[in-house]
Protein backbone atom coordinates (compact mmCIF):
# COMPACT_ATOMS: atom_id res chain seq x y z
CA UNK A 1 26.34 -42.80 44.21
CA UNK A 2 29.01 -40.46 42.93
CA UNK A 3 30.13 -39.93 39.50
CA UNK A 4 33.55 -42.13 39.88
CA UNK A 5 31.62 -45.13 40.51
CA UNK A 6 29.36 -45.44 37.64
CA UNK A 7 30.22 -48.12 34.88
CA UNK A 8 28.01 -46.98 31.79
CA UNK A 9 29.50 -44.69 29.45
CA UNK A 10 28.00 -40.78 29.20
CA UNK A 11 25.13 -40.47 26.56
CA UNK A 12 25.48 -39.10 23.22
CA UNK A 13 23.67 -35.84 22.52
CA UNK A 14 20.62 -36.23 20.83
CA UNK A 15 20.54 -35.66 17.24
CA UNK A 16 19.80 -32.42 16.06
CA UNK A 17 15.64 -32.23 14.62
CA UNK A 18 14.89 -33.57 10.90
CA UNK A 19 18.81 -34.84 10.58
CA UNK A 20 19.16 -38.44 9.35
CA UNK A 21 22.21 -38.79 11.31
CA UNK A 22 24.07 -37.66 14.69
CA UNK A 23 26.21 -34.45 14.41
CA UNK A 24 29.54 -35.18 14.42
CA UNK A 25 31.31 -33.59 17.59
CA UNK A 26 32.61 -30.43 17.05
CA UNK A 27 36.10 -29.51 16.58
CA UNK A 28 37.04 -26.51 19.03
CA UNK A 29 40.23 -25.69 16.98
CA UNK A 30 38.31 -25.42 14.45
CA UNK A 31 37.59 -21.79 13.03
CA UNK A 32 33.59 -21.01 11.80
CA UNK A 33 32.95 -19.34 8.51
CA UNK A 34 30.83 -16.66 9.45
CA UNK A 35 28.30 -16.30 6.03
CA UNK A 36 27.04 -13.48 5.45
CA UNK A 37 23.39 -12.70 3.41
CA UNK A 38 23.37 -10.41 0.68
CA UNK A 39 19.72 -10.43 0.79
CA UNK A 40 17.79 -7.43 1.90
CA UNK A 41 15.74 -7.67 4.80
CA UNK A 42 11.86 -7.77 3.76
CA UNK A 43 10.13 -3.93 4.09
CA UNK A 44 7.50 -3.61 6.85
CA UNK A 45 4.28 -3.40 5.57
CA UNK A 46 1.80 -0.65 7.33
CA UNK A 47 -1.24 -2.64 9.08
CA UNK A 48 -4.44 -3.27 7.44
CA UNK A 49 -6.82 -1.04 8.57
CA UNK A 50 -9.52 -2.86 10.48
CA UNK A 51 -13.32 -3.58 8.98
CA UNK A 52 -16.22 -4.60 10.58
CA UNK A 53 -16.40 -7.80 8.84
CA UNK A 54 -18.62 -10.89 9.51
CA UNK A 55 -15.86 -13.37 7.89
CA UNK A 56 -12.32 -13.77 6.87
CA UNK A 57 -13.21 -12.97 3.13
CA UNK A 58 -13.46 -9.14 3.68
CA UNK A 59 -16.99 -9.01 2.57
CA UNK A 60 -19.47 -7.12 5.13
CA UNK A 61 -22.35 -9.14 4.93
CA UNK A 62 -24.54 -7.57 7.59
CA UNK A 63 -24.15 -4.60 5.09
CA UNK A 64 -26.55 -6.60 2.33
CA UNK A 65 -30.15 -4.79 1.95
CA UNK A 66 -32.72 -6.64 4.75
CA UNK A 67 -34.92 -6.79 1.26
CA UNK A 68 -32.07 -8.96 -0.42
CA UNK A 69 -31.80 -11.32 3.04
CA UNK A 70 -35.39 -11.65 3.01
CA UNK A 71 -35.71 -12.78 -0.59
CA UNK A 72 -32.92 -15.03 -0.68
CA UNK A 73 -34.23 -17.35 2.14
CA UNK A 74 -37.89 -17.16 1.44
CA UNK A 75 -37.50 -20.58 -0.18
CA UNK A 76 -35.55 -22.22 2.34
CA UNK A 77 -37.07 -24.40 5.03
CA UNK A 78 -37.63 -22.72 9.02
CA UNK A 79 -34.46 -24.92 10.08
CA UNK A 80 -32.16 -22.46 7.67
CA UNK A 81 -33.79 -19.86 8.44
CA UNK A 82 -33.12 -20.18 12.32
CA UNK A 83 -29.63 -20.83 11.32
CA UNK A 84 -29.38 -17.56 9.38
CA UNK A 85 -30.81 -15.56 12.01
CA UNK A 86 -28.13 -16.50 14.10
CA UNK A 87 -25.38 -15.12 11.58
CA UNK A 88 -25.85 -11.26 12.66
CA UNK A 89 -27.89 -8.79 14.26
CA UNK A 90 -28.89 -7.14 10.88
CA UNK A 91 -29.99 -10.82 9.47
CA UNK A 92 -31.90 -11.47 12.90
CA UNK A 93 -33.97 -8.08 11.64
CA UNK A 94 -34.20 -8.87 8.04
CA UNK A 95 -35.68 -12.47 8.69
CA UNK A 96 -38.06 -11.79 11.72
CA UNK A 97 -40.42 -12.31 9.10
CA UNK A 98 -40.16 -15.25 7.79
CA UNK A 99 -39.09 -16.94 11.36
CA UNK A 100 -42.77 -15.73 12.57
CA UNK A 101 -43.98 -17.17 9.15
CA UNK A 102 -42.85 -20.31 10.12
CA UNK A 103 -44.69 -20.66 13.08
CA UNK A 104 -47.66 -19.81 11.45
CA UNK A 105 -47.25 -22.47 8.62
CA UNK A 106 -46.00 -25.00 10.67
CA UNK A 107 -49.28 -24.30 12.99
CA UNK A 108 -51.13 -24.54 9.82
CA UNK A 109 -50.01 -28.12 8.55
CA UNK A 110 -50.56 -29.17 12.41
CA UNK A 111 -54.62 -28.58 11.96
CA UNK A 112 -54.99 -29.31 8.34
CA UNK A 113 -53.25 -33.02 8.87
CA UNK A 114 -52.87 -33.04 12.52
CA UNK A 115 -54.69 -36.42 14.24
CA UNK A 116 -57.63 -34.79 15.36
CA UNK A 117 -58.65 -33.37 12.02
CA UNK A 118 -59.15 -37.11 10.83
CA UNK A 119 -61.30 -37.80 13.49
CA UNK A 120 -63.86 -35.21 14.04
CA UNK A 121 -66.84 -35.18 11.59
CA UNK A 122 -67.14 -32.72 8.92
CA UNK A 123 -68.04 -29.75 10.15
CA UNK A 124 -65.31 -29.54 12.37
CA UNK A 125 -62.87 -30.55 9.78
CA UNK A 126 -64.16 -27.72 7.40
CA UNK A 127 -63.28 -25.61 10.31
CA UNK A 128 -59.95 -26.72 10.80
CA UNK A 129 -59.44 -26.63 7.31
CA UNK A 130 -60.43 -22.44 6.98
CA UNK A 131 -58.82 -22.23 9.99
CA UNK A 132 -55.19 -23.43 8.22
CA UNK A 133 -55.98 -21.86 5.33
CA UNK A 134 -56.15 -18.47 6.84
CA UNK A 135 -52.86 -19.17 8.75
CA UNK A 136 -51.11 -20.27 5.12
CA UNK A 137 -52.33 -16.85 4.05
CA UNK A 138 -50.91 -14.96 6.68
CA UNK A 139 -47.11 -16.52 6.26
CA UNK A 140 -47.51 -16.48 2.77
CA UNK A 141 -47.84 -12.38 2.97
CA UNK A 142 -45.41 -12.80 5.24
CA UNK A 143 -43.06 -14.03 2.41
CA UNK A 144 -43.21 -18.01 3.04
CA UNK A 145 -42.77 -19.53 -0.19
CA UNK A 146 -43.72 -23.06 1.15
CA UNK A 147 -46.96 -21.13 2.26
CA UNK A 148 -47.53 -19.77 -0.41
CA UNK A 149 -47.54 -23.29 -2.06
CA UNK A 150 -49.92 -24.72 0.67
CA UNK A 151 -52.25 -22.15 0.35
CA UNK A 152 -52.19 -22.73 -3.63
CA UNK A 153 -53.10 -25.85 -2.60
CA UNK A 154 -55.78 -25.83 -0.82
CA UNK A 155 -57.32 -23.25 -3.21
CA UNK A 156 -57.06 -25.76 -5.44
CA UNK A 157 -58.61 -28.45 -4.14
CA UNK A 158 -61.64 -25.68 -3.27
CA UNK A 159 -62.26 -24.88 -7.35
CA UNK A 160 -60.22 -21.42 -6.59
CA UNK A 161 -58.01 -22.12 -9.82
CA UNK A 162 -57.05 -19.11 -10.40
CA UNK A 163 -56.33 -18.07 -6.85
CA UNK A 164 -54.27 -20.65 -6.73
CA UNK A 165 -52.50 -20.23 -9.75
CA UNK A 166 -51.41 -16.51 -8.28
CA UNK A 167 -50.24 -18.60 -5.19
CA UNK A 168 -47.87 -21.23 -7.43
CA UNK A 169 -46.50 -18.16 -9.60
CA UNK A 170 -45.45 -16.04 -6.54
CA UNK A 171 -43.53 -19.20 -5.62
CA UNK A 172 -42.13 -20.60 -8.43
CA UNK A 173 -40.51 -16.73 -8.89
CA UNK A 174 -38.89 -17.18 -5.12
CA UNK A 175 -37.39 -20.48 -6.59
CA UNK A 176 -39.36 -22.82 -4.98
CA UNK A 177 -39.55 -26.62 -6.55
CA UNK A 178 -42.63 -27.50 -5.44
CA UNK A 179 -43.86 -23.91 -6.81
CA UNK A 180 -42.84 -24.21 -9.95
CA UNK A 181 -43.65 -27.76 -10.50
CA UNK A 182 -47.52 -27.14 -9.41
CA UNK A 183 -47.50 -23.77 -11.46
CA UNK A 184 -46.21 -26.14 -14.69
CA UNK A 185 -49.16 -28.79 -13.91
CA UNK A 186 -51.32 -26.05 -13.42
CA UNK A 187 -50.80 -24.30 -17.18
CA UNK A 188 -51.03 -28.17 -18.38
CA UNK A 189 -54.48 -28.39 -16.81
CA UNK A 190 -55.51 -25.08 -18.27
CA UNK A 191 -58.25 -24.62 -21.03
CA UNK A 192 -56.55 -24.66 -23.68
CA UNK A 193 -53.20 -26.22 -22.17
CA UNK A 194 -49.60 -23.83 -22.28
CA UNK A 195 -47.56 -27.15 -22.92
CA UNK A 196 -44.47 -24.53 -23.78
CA UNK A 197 -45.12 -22.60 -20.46
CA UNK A 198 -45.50 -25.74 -18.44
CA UNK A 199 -42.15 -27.01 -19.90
CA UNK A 200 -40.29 -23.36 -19.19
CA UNK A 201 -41.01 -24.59 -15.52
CA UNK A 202 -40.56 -28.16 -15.12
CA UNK A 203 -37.42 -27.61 -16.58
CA UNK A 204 -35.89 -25.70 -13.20
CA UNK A 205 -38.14 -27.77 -10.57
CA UNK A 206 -36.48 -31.04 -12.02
CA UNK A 207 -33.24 -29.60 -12.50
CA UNK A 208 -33.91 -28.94 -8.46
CA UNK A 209 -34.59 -32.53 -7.63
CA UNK A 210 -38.51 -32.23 -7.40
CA UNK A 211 -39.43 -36.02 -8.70
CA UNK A 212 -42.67 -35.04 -9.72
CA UNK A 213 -41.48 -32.38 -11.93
CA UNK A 214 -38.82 -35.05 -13.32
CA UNK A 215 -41.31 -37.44 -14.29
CA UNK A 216 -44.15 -34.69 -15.78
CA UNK A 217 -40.79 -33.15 -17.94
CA UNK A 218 -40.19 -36.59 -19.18
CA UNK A 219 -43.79 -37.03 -20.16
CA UNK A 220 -43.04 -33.75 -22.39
CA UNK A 221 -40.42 -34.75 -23.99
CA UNK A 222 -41.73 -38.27 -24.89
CA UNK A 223 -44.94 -37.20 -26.28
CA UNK A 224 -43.38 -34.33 -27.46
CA UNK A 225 -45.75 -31.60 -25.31
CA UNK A 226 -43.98 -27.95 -25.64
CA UNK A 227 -40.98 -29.17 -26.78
CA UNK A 228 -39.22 -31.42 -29.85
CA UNK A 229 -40.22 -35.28 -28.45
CA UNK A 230 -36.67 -36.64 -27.60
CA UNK A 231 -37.17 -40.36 -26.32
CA UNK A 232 -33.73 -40.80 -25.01
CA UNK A 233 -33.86 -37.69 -22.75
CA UNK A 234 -37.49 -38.46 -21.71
CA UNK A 235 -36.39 -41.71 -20.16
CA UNK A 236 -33.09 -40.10 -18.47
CA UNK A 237 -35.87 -38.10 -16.76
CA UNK A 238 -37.94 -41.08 -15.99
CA UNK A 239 -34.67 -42.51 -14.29
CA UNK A 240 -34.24 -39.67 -12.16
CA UNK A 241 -37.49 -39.69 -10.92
CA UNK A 242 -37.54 -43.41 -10.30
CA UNK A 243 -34.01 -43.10 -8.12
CA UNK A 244 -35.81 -40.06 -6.40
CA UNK A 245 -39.24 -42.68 -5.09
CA UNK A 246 -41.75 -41.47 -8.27
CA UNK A 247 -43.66 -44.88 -8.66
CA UNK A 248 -45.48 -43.58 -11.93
CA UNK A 249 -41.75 -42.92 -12.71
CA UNK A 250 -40.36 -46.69 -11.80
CA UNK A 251 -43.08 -48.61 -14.46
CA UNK A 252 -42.10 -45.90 -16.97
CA UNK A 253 -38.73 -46.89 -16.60
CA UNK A 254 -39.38 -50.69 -16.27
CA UNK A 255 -41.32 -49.95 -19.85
CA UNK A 256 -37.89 -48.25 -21.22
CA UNK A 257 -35.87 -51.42 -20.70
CA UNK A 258 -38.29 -53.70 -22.08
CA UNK A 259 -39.03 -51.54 -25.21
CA UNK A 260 -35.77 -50.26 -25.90
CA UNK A 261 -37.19 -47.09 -25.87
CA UNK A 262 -34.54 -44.55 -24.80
CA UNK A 263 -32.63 -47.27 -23.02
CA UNK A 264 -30.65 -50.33 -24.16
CA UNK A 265 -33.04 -53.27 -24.08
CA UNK A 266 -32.33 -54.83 -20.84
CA UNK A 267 -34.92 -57.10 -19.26
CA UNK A 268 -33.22 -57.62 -16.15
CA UNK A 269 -33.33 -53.94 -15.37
CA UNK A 270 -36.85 -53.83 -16.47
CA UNK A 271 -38.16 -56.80 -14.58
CA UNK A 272 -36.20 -55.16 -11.27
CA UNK A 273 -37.94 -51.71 -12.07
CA UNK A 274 -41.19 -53.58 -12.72
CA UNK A 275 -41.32 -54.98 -9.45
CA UNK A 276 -40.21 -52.79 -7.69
CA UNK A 277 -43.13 -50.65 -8.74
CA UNK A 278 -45.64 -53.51 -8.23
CA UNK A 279 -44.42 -53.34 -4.42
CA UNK A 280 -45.42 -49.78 -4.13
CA UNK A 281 -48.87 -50.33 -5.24
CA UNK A 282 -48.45 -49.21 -9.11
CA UNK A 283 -51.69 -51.00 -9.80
CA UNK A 284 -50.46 -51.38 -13.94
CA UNK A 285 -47.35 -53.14 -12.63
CA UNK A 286 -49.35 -55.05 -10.03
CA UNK A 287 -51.52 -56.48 -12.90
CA UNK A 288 -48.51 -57.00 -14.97
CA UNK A 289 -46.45 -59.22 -12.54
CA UNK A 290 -49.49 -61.34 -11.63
CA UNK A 291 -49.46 -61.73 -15.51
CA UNK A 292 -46.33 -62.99 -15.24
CA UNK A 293 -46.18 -65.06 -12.18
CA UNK A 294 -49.24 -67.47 -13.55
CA UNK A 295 -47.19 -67.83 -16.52
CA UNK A 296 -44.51 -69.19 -14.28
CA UNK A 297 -46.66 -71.50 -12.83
CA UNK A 298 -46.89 -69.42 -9.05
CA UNK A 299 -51.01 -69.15 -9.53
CA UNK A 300 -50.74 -68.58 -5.41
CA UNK A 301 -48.73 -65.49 -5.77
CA UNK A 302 -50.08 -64.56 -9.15
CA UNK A 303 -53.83 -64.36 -7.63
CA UNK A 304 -52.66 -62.27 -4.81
CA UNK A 305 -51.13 -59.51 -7.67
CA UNK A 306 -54.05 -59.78 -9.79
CA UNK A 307 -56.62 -59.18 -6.40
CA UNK A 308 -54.27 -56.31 -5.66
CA UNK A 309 -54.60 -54.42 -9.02
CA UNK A 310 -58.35 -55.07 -9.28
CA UNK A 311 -58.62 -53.45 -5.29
CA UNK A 312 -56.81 -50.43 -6.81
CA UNK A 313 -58.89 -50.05 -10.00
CA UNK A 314 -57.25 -51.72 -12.65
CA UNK A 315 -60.55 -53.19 -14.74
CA UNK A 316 -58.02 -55.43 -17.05
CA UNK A 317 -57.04 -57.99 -13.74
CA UNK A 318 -60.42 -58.80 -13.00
CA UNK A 319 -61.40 -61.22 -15.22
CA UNK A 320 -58.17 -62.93 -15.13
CA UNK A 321 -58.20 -63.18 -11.03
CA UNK A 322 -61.72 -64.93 -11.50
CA UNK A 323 -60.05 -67.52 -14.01
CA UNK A 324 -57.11 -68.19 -11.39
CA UNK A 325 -59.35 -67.94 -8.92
CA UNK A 326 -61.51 -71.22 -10.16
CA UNK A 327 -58.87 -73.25 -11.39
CA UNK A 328 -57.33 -73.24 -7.50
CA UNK A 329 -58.58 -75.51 -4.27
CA UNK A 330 -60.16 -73.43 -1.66
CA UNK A 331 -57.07 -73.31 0.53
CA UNK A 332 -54.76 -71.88 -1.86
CA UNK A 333 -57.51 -69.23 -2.86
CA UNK A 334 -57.87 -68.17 0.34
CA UNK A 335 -54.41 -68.33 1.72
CA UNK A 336 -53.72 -65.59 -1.11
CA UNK A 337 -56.81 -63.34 -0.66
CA UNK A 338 -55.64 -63.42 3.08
CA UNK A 339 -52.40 -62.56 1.80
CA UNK A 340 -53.88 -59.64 -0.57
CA UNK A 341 -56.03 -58.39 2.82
CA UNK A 342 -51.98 -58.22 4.69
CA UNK A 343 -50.35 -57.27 1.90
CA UNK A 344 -48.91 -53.61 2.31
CA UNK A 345 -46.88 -51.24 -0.24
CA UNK A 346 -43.40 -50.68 0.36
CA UNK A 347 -42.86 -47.11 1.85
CA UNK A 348 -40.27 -45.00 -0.29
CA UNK A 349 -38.54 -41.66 1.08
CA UNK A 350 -40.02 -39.13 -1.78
CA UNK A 351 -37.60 -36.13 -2.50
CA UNK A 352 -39.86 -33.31 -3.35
C-alpha cells in the first residue's frame, strides 16, 4: 500500500521526557535566542592516586597488626571467624589460629557430650572426658575464648577452683559473656565472697545478653550484694532474663507483679509469668500453681502440679499431694499421676 492511499492521519511526535504536555510545533520563521552561560566551566581535578585498599572507605585494613586481628575475634564463634578469614590474605594469616582452635574445641564438645560418652561405663567416660579436656587446653592456648571457658569448666567441676578461675579471667578480659559471667559467680562462691568484684562483671555479661548474668545482677541489686539494693532495677533485670528463657528469672518476675516489688502490681502478668515458669519445671512455681488450681476446685490438675514439684524436690508439696491425693476416687488419682509420669517441661531457646 502506498502512502496516497492511507486514511489515518500522521502521528504526533512523542512528547519530549518528564514534560506534562506535547511540544508545541515549532515555528521555522521563528529566530532562537542563543543564551549564553556566564558560568565558568568546573577545573579538572588531578586523579587520586591509587591505594591498596580492602574497601571504599580508604582504610587499609589488611595493614592492622595480625596481634590486633587475632584479639579482636578471639571471642567470636568459628562461623565469624571463617567469614573473616575470607576478608584478606593478611587476616587468613592472622586467624590460622583460632580457625585450627576451632576444630579442636568443636572436637572437644563432640567427646565430652557426644552420644557415645553417655553410654559407655565410667572408665571410658573419664577417658573421654581427659581426653576433651586436653583438646579445650590446646585451643584455649591457641587463643579460643569459648575454650578457654570450657576448660574453666571442667576444672571446675574437678575441684581445680583456682585453675579454673585463671581460665574464666583470661576470658572475661577477651570479652567473652559466658567468661565473665562464670568469673562473677566464681568471686561470689569464693571464701570470703568479692560481691563488688562479682558485680564489676555481671554488669558487662548482662549488658551482653548472657541471661544468667541478668538474673545473678538482679539478685545483687535486690539484696543489695556489692552494690546500693535498688528493687526497681533488680526486677528490670529479672525481666530481661525472663524474655531471654532464665526460668529462675520467670518466678522472680511472676513474684514482682504480685508483690509490687519493682513492678506495678499486676496479677495478670504475674499469674502469666507464674505459669509459664511452672511449665518449664520451676519446681517453686510448680508447687505454687497446684496451690492454686485445688483452690479452684481442678484437684485433677492440681495433684498432677503438686506430684511434679515433690518429683523435683520441693519438700513443701508433699504433704499437700497426699491430702488431694485421698480425698480423690482411684481413677482421677491415677489419670493424673499418669499424667505427671507424661508430663514434660516446655523447651525454651536460652540466649547465653
Amino acid at each position: 500500500m502506498d502512502a496516497a492511499s492511507r486514511t489515518w492521519p500522521q502521528p504526533n511526535p512523542s512528547p519530549a521526557p518528564f514534560s506534562s504536555r506535547p511540544r508545541a510545533p515549532s515555528d521555522p520563521h521563528r529566530r532562537r535566542r542563543r543564551r549564553h552561560s556566564k558560568k565558568p566551566k568546573p577545573e579538572q581535578l588531578p586523579p587520586a592516586p591509587k591505594s591498596a585498599t580492602t574497601s571504599g572507605s580508604g582504610a587499609d585494613f589488611s595493614a592492622l597488626p595480625p596481634e590486633l586481628v587475632h584479639r579482636a575475634l578471639s571471642a567470636s564463634a568459628a562461623t565469624d571467624v571463617a567469614a573473616a578469614s575470607r576478608a584478606c590474605r593478611a587476616w587468613r594469616n592472622a586467624l590460622q589460629p583460632l580457625r585450627e582452635a576451632a576444630a579442636l574445641h568443636a572436637h572437644g564438645r563432640r567427646l565430652k557430650h557426644g552420644p557415645t560418652t553417655s553410654g559407655c561405663d565410667g572408665e571410658k567416660r573419664d577417658v573421654s572426658r581427659q581426653s576433651a579436656l586436653g583438646l579445650f587446653q590446646r585451643a584455649a592456648q591457641l587463643g579460643s575464648a569459648a575454650a578457654m571457658v570450657d576448660a574453666g569448666l571442667m576444672c571446675w567441676e574437678e575441684g581445680q577452683r583456682g585453675k579454673a578461675v585463671g581460665y574464666y579471667q583470661r576470658a572475661a578480659e577477651l570479652g567473652h559473656p559466658v567468661g565473665m559471667c562464670n568469673l562473677g559467680v566464681s568471686y561470689l562462691e569464693a571464701d570470703p565472697p568479692e560481691a563488688e568484684e562479682a558485680v564489676r562483671w555481671f554488669y558487662p555479661a548482662a549488658s551482653a545478653g548472657n541471661v544468667r548474668a541478668q538474673y545473678n545482677l538482679g539478685l545483687c541489686l535486690q539484696n543489695g550484694k556489692g552494690i546500693k539494693r535498688n528493687q526497681r532495677e533488680a526486677a528490670k533485670w529479672y525481666l530481661r532474663a525472663a524474655e531471654g528463657g532464665n526460668v529462675r528469672a520467670m518466678y522472680n518476675v511472676s513474684l514482682c507483679y504480685s508483690f509490687g516489688e519493682g513492678f506495678t502490681h499486676d496479677p495478670v502478668r504475674a499469674k502469666k509469668w507464674l505459669q509459664l515458669a511452672a511449665e518449664c519445671g520451676h519446681r517453686k512455681a510448680l508447687y505454687e500453681c497446684g496451690i492454686k488450681l485445688c483452690a479452684a476446685g481442678d484437684k485433677v490438675r492440681s495433684l498432677m502440679y503438686l506430684e511434679l514439684a515433690t518429683r523435683r524436690g520441693e519438700t513443701d508439696a508433699s504433704h499437700m499431694r497426699d491430702v488431694i491425693l485421698e480425698s480423690l476416687s482411684v481413677v482421677n488419682a491415677q489419670r493424673a499421676l499418669s499424667d505427671a509420669d507424661k508430663w514434660r517441661p516446655k523447651a525454651l531457646y536460652t540466649r547465653r
